[in-house]
Protein backbone atom coordinates (compact mmCIF):
# COMPACT_ATOMS: atom_id res chain seq x y z
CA UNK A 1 66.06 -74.02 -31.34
CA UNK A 2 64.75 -70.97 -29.44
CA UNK A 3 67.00 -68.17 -28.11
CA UNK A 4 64.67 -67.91 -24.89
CA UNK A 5 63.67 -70.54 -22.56
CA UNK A 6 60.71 -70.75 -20.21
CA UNK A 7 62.00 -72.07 -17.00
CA UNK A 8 59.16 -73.65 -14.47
CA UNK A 9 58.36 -71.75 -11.28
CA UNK A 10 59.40 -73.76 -8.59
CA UNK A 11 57.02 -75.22 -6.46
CA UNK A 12 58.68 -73.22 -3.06
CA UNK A 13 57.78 -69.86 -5.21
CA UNK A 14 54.57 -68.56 -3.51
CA UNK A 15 53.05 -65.65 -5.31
CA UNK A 16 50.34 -63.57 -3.20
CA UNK A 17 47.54 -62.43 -4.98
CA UNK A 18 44.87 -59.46 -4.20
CA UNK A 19 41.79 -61.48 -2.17
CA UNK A 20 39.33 -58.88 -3.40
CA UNK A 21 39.99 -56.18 -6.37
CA UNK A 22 36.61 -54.62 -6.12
CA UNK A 23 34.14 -53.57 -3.25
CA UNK A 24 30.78 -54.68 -4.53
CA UNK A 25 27.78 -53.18 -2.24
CA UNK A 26 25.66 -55.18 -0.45
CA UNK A 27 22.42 -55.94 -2.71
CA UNK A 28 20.50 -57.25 0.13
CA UNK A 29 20.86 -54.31 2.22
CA UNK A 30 19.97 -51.59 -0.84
CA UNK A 31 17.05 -53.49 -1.93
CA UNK A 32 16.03 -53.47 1.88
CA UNK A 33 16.44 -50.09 2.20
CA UNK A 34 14.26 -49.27 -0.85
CA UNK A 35 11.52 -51.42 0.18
CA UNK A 36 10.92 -49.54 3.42
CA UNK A 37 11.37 -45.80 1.41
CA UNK A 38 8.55 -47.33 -0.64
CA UNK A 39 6.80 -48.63 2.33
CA UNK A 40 6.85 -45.11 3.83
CA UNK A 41 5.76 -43.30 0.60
CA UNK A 42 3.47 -45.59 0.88
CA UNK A 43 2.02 -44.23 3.94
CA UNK A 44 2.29 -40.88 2.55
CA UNK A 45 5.95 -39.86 4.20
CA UNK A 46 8.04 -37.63 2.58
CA UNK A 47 11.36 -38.89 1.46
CA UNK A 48 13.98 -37.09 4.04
CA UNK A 49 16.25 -36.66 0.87
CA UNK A 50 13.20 -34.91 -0.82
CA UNK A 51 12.57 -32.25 2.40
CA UNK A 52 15.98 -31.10 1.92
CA UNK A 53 16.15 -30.45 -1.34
CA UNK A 54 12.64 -28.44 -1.62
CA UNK A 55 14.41 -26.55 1.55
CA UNK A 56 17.31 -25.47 0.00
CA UNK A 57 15.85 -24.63 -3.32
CA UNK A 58 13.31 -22.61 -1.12
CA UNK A 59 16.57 -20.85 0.09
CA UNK A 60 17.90 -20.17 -3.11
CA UNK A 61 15.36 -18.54 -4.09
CA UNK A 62 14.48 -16.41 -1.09
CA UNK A 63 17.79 -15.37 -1.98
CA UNK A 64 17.55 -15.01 -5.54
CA UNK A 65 13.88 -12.53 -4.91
CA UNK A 66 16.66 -10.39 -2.68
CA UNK A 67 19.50 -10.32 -4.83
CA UNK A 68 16.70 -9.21 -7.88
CA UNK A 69 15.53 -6.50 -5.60
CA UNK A 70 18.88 -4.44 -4.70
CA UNK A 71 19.51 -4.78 -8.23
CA UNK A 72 16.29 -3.30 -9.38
CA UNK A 73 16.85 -0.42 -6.77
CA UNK A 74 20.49 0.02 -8.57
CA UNK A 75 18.79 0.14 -11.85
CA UNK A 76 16.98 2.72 -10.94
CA UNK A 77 19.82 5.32 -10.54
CA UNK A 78 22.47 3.44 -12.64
CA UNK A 79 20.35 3.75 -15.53
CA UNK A 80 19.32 7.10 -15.25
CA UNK A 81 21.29 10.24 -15.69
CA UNK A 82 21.67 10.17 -12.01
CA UNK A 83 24.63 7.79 -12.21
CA UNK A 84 26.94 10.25 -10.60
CA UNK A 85 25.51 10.18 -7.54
CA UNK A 86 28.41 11.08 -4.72
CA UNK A 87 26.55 10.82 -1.69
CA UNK A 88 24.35 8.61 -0.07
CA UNK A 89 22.83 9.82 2.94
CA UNK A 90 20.13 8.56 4.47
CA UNK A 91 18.01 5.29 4.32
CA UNK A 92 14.95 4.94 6.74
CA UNK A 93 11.95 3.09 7.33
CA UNK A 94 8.69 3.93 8.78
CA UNK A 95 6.76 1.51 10.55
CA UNK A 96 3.57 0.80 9.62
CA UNK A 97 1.29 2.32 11.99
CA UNK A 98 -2.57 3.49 12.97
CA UNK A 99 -3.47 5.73 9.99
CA UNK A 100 -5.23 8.92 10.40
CA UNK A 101 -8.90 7.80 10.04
CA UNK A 102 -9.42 10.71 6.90
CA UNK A 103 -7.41 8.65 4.59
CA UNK A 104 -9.38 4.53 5.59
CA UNK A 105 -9.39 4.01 1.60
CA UNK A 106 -5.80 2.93 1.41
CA UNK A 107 -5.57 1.14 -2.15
CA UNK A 108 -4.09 -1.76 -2.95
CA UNK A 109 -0.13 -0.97 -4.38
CA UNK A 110 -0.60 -3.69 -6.93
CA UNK A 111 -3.33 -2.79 -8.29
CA UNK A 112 -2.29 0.64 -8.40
CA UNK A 113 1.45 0.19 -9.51
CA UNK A 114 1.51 -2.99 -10.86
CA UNK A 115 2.67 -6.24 -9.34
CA UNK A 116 6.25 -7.42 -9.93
CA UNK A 117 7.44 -10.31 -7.35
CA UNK A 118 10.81 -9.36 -5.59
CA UNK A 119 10.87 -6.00 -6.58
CA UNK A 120 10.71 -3.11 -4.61
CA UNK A 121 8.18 -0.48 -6.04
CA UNK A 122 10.78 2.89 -5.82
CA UNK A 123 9.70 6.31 -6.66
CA UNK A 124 12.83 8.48 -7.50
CA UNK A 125 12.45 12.09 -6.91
CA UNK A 126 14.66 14.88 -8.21
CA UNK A 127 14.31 18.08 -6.59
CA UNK A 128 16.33 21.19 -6.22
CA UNK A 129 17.38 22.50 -2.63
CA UNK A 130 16.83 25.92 -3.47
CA UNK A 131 13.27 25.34 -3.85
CA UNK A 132 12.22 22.39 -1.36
CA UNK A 133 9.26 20.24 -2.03
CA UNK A 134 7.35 20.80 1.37
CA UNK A 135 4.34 18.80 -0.05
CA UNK A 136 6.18 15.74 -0.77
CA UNK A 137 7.41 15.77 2.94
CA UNK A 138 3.75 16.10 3.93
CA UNK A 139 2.80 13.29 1.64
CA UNK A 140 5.68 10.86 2.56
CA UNK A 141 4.79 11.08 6.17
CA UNK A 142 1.44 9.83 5.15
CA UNK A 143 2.58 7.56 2.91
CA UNK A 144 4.71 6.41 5.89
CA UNK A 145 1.70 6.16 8.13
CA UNK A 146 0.13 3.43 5.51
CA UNK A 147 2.85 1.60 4.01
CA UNK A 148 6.26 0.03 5.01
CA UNK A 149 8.51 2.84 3.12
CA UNK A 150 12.30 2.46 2.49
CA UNK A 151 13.05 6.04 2.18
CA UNK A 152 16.47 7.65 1.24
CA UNK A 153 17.70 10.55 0.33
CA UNK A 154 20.86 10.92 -2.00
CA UNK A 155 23.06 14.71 -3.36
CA UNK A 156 23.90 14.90 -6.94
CA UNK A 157 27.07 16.02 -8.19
CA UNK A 158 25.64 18.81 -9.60
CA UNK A 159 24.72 20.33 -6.16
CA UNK A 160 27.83 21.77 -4.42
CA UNK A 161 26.33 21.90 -0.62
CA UNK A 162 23.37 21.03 1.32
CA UNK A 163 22.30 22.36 4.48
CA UNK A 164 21.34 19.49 7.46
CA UNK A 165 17.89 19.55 7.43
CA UNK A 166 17.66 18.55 3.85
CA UNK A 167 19.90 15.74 4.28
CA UNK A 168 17.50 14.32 7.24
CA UNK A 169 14.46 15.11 5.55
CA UNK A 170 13.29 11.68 5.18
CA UNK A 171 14.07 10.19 8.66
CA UNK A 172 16.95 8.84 10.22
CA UNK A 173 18.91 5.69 9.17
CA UNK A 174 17.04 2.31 9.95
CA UNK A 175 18.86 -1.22 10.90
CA UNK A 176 16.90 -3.09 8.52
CA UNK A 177 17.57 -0.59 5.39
CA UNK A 178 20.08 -3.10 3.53
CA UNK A 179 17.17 -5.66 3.36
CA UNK A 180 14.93 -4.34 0.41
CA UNK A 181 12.85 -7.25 0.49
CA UNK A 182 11.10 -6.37 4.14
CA UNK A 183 9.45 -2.66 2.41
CA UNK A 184 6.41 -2.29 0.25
CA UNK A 185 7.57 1.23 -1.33
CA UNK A 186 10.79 2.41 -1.85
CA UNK A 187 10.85 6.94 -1.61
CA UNK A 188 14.46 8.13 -3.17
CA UNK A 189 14.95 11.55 -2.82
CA UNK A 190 17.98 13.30 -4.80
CA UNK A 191 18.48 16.80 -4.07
CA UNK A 192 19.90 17.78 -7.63
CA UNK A 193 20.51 21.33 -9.84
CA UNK A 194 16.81 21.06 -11.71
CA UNK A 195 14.54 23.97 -12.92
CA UNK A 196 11.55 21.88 -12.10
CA UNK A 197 10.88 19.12 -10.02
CA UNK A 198 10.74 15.88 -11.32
CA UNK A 199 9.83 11.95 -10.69
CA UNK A 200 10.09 8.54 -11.80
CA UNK A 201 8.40 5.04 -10.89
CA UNK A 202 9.38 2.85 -13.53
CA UNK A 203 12.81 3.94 -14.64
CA UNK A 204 12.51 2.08 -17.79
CA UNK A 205 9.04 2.32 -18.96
CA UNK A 206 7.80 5.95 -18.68
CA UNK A 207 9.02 9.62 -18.95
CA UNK A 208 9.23 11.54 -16.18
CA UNK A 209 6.41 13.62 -14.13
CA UNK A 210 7.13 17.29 -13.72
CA UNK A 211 6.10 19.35 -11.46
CA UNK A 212 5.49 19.12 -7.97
CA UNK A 213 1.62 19.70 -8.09
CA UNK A 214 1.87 16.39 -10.84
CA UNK A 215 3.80 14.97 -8.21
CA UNK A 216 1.81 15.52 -5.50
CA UNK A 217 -1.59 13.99 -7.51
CA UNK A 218 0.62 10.57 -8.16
CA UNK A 219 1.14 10.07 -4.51
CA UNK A 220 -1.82 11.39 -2.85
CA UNK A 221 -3.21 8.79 -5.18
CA UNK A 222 -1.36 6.15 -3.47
CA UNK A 223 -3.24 7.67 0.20
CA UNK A 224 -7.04 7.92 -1.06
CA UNK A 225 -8.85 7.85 -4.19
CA UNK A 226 -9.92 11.37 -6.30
CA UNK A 227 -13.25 12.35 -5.45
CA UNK A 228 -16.20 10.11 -7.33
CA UNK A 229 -18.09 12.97 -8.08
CA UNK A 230 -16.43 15.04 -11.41
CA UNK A 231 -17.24 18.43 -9.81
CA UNK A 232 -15.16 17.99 -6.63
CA UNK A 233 -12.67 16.14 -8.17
CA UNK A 234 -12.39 19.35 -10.61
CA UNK A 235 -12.36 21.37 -7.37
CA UNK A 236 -9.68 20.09 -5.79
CA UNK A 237 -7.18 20.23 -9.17
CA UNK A 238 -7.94 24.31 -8.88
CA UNK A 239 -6.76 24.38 -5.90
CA UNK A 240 -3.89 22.31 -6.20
CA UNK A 241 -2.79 24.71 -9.17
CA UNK A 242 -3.95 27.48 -7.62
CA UNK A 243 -1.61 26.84 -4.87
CA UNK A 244 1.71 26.38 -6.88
CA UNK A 245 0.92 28.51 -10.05
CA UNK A 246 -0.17 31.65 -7.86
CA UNK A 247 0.35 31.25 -4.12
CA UNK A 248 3.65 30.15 -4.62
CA UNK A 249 4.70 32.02 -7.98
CA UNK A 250 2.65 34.44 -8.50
CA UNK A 251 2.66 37.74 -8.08
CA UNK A 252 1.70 40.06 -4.78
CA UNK A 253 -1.55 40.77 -6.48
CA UNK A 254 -2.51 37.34 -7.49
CA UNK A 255 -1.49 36.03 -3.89
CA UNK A 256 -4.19 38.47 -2.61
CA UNK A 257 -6.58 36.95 -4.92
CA UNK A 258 -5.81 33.78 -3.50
CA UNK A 259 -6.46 35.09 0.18
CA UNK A 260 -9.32 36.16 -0.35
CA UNK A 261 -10.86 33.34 -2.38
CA UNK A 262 -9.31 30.75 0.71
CA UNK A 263 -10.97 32.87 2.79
CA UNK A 264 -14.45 32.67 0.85
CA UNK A 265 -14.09 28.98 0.42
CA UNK A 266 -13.57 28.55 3.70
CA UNK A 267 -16.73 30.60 5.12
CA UNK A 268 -18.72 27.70 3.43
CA UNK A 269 -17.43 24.40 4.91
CA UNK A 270 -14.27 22.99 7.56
CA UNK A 271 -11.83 22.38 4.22
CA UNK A 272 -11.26 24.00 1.15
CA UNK A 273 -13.38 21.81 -1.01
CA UNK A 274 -16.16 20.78 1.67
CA UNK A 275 -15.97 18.71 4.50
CA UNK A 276 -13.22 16.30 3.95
CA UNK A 277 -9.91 17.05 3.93
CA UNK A 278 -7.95 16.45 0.32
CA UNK A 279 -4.98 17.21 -1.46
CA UNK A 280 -6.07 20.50 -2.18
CA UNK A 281 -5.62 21.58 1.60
CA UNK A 282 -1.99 19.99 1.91
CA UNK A 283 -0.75 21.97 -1.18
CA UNK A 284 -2.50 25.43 -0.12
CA UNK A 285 -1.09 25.10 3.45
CA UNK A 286 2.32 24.11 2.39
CA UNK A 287 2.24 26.99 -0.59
CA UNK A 288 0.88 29.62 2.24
CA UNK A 289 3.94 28.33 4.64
CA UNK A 290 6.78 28.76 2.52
CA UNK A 291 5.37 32.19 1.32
CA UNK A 292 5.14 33.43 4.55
CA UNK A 293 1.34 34.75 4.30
CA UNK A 294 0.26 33.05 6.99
CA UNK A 295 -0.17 35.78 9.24
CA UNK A 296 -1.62 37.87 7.06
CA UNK A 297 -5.12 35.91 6.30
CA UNK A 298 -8.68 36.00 7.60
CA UNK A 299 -9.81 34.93 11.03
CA UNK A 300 -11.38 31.57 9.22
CA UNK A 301 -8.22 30.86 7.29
CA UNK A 302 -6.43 30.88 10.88
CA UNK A 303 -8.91 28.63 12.31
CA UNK A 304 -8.12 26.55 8.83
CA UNK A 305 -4.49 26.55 9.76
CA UNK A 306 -4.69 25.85 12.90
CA UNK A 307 -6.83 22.91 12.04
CA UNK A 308 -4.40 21.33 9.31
CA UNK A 309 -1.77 22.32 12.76
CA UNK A 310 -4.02 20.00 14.37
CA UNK A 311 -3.90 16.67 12.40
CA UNK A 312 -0.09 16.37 12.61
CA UNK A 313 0.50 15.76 8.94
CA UNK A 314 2.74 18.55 8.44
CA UNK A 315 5.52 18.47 11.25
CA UNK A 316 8.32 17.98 8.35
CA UNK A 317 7.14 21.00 6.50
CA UNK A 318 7.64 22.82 9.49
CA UNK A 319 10.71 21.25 10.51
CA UNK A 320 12.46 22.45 7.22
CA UNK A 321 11.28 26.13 7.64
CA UNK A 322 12.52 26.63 10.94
């Protein structure tokens, strides 16, 4: 006989179960619902469902095309012996505005730089204070005048002090600096302890261009072609080395020379290398500036200055010698 036994439930014992375990959805109404989605795709409708998500993957990667710009812009310093940069100063733009009608050939900055999508295109100039770069000035104001430029301007621990005027060289702050995205160049200036001047475009993929008259070719490139024809294209390098080999650092008797061939040059035509104005004009005029010759040239060489005066070009050159 068994130790347990199995008593029967009474029949007063009511035992309450669950009326539904599970929520089952209703079939009818899905397969409704589907028929009229396919019904409008039908009709050529986009699915709601589908708008959103292409809209916020359009937003994510807006977002990722800004986050790769400020990082490229980092790059550029982080990865360069620039690293210990200590202080920022200035970050400005320059709207895009009527250019002067002697530069009309603006090139295209893909072709001429390459084209890399959410990247900002930043040239990174180290230059010492000592010895300021008035050409570059001129040329960023013209490169201003053509292009959307995010220009800054940093001071390298290796320079101690830097009077005003350098440090608002470039323009003034701008509202919109922090968005990288909105500019089609980016102009970095670092005033840094160098014995010569010295640039970079692609941080990682080329040496560095010294010189300022090197300089000075790479962006006035970015303004107007070289001369097509070999023999004023020739013309206008002289000049440009003439300027900073002997106007600027040359001796008392090779800056004569130089006055007296601008002032032979300049019997024949408006400009130093015929009748358009080039390069070889905004280095001569900025060498002859910063010299102080300027008051002692020929009558046509003052009717030259006064002419470069005239066009407006060089208003931060002048700025920074006053």
């Amino acid at each position: 006989m068994s130790m347990y036994q199995v008593k029967p439930v009474s029949p007063d014992i009511k035992i309450d179960l669950p009326t539904c375990m599970y929520k089952l959805p209703n079939i009818h109404t899905r397969q409704a619902n589907s028929c009229s989605s396919d019904h409008a795709l039908q009709n050529g409708d986009v699915d709601p469902a589908v708008r959103a998500l292409e809209a916020r993957q359009d937003e994510i990667m807006r977002k990722l095309y800004e986050l790769k710009a400020a990082v490229e812009g980092l790059a550029k310093t982080v990865t360069t012996p620039d690293a210990d940069l200590d202080v920022t100063v200035s970050s400005s733009l320059s709207s895009q505005s009527s250019s002067c009608d002697i530069f009309k050939a603006t090139k295209n900055l893909d072709a001429l730089l390459g084209k890399d999508l959410g990247t900002l295109r930043d040239i990174v100039i180290n230059a010492n204070p000592a010895q300021p770069p008035l050409t570059l000035l001129v040329l960023h104001s013209l490169l201003c005048q053509h292009y959307r430029v995010l220009s800054t301007v940093h001071v390298h621990s290796s320079v101690s002090s830097v009077p005003p005027q350098l440090l608002s060289c470039l323009g003034p702050k701008h509202a919109d600096s922090y968005a990288r995205h909105m500019f089609q160049l980016g102009f970095t200036l670092i005033w840094k302890n160098v014995p010569k001047l010295e640039m970079k475009f692609s941080v990682r993929n080329m040496c560095p261009i010294e010189g300022e008259a090197n300089v000075a070719r790479f962006l006035f490139k970015l303004l107007a072609p070289y001369p097509s024809d070999p023999a004023v294209a020739t013309l206008v390098d002289s000049w440009v080395d003439t300027a900073f080999y002997q106007l600027a650092d040359g001796s008392a008797k090779e800056r004569a020379a130089v006055l007296r061939a601008l002032g032979s040059a300049l019997g024949r035509g408006p400009w130093l290398c015929g009748t358009e104005f080039s390069l070889a004009d905004i280095a001569c005029y900025c060498c002859l500036s910063q010299n102080g010759s300027m008051s002692a040239t020929a009558a046509n060489v003052q009717r030259w200055i006064k002419s470069c005066e005239n066009l407006g070009h060089f208003g931060p050159a002048k700025l920074l010698l006053k």
